[in-house]
N, C-alpha and C. Protein backbone atom coordinates (compact mmCIF):
# COMPACT_ATOMS: atom_id res chain seq x y z
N UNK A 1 -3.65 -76.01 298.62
CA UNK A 1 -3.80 -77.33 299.22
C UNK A 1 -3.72 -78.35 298.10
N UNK A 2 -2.75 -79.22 298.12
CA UNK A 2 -2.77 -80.46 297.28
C UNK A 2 -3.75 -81.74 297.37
N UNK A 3 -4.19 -82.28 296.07
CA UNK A 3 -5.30 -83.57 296.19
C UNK A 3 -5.07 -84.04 297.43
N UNK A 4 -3.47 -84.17 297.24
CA UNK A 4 -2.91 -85.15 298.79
C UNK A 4 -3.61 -85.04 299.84
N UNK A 5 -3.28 -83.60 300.31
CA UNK A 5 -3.95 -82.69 301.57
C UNK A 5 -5.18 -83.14 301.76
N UNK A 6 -5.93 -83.38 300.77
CA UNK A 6 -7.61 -83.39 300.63
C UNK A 6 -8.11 -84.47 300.92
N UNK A 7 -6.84 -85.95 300.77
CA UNK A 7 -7.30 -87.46 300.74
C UNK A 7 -7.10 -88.15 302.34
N UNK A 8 -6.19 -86.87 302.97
CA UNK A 8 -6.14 -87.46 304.41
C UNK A 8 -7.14 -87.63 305.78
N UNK A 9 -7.52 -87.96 306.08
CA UNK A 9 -8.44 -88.64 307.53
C UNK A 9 -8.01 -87.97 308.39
N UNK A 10 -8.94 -87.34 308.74
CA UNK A 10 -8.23 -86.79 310.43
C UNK A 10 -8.49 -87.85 311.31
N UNK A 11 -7.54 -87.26 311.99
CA UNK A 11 -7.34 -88.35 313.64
C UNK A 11 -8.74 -88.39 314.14
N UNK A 12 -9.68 -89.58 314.23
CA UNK A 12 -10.48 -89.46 315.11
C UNK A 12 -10.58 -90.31 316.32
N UNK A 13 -9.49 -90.29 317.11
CA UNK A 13 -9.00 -91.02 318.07
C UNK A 13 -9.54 -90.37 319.18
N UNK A 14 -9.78 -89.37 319.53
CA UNK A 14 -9.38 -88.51 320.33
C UNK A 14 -11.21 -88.37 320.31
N UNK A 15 -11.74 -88.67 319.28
CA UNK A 15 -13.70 -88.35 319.26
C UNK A 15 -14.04 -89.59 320.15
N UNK A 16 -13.34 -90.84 319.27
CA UNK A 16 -13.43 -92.30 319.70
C UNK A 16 -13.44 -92.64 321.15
N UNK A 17 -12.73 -91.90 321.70
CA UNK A 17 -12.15 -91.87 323.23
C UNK A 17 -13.16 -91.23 323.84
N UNK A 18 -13.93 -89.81 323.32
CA UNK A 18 -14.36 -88.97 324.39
C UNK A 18 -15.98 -90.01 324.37
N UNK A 19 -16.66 -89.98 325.48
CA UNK A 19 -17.74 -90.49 325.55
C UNK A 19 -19.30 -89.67 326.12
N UNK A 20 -20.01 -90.34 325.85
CA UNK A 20 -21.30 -89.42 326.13
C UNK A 20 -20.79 -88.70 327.21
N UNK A 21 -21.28 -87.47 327.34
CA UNK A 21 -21.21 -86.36 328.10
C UNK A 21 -20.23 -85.66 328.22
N UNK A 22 -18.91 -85.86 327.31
CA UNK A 22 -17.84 -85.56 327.40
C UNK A 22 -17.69 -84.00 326.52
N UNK A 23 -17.27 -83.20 326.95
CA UNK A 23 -17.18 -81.83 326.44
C UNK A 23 -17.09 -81.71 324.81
N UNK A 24 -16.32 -82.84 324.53
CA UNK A 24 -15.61 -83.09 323.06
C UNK A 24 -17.36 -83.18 322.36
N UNK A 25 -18.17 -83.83 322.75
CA UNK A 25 -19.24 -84.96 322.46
C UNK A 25 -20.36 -83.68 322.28
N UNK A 26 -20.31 -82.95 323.94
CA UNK A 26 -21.10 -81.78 323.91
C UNK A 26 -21.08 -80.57 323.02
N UNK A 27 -19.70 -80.26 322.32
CA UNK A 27 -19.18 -79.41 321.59
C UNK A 27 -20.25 -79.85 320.14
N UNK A 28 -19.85 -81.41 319.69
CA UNK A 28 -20.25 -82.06 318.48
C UNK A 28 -21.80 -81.94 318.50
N UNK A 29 -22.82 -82.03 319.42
CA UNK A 29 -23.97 -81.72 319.36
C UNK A 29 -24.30 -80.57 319.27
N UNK A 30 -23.71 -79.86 320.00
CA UNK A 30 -24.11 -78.44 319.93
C UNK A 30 -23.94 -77.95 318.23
N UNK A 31 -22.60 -78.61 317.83
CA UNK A 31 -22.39 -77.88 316.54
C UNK A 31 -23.98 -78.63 315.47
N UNK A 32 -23.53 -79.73 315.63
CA UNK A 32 -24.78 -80.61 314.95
C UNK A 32 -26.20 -79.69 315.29
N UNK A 33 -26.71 -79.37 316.29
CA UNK A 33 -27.85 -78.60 316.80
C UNK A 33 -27.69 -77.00 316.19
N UNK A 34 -26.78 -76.86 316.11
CA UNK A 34 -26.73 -74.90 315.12
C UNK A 34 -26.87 -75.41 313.94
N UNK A 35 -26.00 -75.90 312.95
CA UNK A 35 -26.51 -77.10 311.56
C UNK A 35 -27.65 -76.81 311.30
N UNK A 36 -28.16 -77.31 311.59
CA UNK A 36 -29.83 -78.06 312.17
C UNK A 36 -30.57 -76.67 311.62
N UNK A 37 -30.03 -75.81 312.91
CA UNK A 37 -31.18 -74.15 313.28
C UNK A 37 -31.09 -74.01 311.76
N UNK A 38 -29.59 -73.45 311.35
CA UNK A 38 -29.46 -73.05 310.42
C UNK A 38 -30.02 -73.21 309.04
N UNK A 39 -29.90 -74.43 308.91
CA UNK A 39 -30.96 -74.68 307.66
C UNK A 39 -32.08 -74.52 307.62
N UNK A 40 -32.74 -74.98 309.18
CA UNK A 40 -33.99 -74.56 308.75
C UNK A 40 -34.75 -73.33 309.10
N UNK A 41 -33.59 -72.54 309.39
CA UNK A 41 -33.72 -70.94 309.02
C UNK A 41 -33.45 -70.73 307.39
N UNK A 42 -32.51 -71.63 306.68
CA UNK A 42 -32.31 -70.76 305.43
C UNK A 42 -33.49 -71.79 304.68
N UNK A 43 -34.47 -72.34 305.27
CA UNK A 43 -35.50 -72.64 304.12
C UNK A 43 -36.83 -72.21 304.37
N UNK A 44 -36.63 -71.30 305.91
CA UNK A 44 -37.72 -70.63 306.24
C UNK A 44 -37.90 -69.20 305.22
N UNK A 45 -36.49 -68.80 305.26
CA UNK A 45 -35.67 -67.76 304.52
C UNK A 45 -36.34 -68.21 302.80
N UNK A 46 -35.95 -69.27 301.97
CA UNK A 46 -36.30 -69.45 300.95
C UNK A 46 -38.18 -69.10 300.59
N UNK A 47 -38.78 -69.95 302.00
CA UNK A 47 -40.19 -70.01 301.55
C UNK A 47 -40.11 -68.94 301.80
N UNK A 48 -39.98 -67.37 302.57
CA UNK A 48 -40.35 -66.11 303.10
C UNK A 48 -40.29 -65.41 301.29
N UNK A 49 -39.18 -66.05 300.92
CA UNK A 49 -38.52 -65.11 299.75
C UNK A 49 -39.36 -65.20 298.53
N UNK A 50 -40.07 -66.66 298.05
CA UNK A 50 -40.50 -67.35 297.35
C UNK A 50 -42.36 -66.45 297.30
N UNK A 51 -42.68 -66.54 298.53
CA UNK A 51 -43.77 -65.98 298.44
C UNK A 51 -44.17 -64.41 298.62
N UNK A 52 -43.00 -63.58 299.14
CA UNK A 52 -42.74 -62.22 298.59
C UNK A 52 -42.45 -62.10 297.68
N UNK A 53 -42.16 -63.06 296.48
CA UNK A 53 -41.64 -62.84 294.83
C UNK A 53 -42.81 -62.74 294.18
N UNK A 54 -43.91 -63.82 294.68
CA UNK A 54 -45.07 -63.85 294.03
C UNK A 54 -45.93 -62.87 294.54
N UNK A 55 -46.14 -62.67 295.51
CA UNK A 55 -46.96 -61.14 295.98
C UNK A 55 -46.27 -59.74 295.41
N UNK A 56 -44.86 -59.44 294.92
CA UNK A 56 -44.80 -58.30 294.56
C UNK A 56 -44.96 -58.54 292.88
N UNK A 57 -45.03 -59.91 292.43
CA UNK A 57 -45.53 -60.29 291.13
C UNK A 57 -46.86 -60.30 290.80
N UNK A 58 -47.44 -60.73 291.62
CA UNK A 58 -49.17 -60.18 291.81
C UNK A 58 -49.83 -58.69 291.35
N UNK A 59 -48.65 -58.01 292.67
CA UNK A 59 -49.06 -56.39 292.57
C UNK A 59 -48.51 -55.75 291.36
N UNK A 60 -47.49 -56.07 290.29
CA UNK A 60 -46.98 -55.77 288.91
C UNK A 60 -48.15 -55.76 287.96
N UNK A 61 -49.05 -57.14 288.25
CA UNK A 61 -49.65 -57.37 286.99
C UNK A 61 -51.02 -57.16 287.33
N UNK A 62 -51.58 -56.91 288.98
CA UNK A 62 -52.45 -55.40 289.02
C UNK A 62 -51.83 -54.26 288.69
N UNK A 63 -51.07 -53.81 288.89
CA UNK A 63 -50.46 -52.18 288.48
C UNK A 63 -50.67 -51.97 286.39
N UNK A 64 -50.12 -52.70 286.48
CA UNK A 64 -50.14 -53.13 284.56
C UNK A 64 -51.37 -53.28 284.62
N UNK A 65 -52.59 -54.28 284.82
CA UNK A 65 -54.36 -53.98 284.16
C UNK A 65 -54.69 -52.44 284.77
N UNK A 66 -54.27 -51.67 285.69
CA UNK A 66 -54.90 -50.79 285.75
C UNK A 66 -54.33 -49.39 284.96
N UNK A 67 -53.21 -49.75 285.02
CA UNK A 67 -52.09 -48.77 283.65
C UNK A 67 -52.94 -48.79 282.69
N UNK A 68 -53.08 -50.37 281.66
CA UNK A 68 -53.58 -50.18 280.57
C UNK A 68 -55.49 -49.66 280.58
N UNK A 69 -56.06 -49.71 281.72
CA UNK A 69 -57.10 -49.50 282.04
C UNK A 69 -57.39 -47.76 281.81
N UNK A 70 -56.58 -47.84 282.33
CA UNK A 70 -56.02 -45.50 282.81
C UNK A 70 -56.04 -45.31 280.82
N UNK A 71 -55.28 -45.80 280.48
CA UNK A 71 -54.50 -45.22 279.20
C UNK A 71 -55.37 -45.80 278.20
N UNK A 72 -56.44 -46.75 278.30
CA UNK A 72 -57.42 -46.65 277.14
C UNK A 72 -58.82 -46.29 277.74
N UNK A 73 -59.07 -45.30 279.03
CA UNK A 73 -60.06 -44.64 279.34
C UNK A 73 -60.68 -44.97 279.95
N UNK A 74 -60.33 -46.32 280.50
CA UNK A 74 -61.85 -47.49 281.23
C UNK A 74 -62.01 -46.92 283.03
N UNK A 75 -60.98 -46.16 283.26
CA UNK A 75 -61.36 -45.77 284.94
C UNK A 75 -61.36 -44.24 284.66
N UNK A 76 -62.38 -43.66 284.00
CA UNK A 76 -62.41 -42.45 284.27
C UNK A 76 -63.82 -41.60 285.38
């Protein structure tokens, strides 16, 4: 695809024309309304991820005090 390709406007004649309730209109919300879901599925997704990073980071650095605990005798 050339800059060219990239600098052109689509026709929005045909959006301009269709009016509330018009299939064209209904299509554009609907898409706008998945958009929408979507992100704020992928930042439900981020916080889910964010705080399973720190809980299996938690359980590392219990596993490690009780490693070094084992290996200089303190839980016998």
């Amino acid at each position: 695809m050339s800059t060219s390709d990239m600098n052109v406007m689509p026709d929005m004649s045909a959006l301009q024309a269709a009016g509330p309730g018009s299939s064209t209109m209904n299509s554009i919300d609907a898409m706008r309304q998945m958009s929408m879901l979507t992100l704020n599925l992928q930042e439900q997704q981020t916080t889910f991820n964010s705080i399973m990073h720190a809980k299996v980071e938690g359980v590392k650095s219990l596993a490690d005090v009780v490693k070094d605990g084992v290996q200089k005798g303190g839980y016998n």
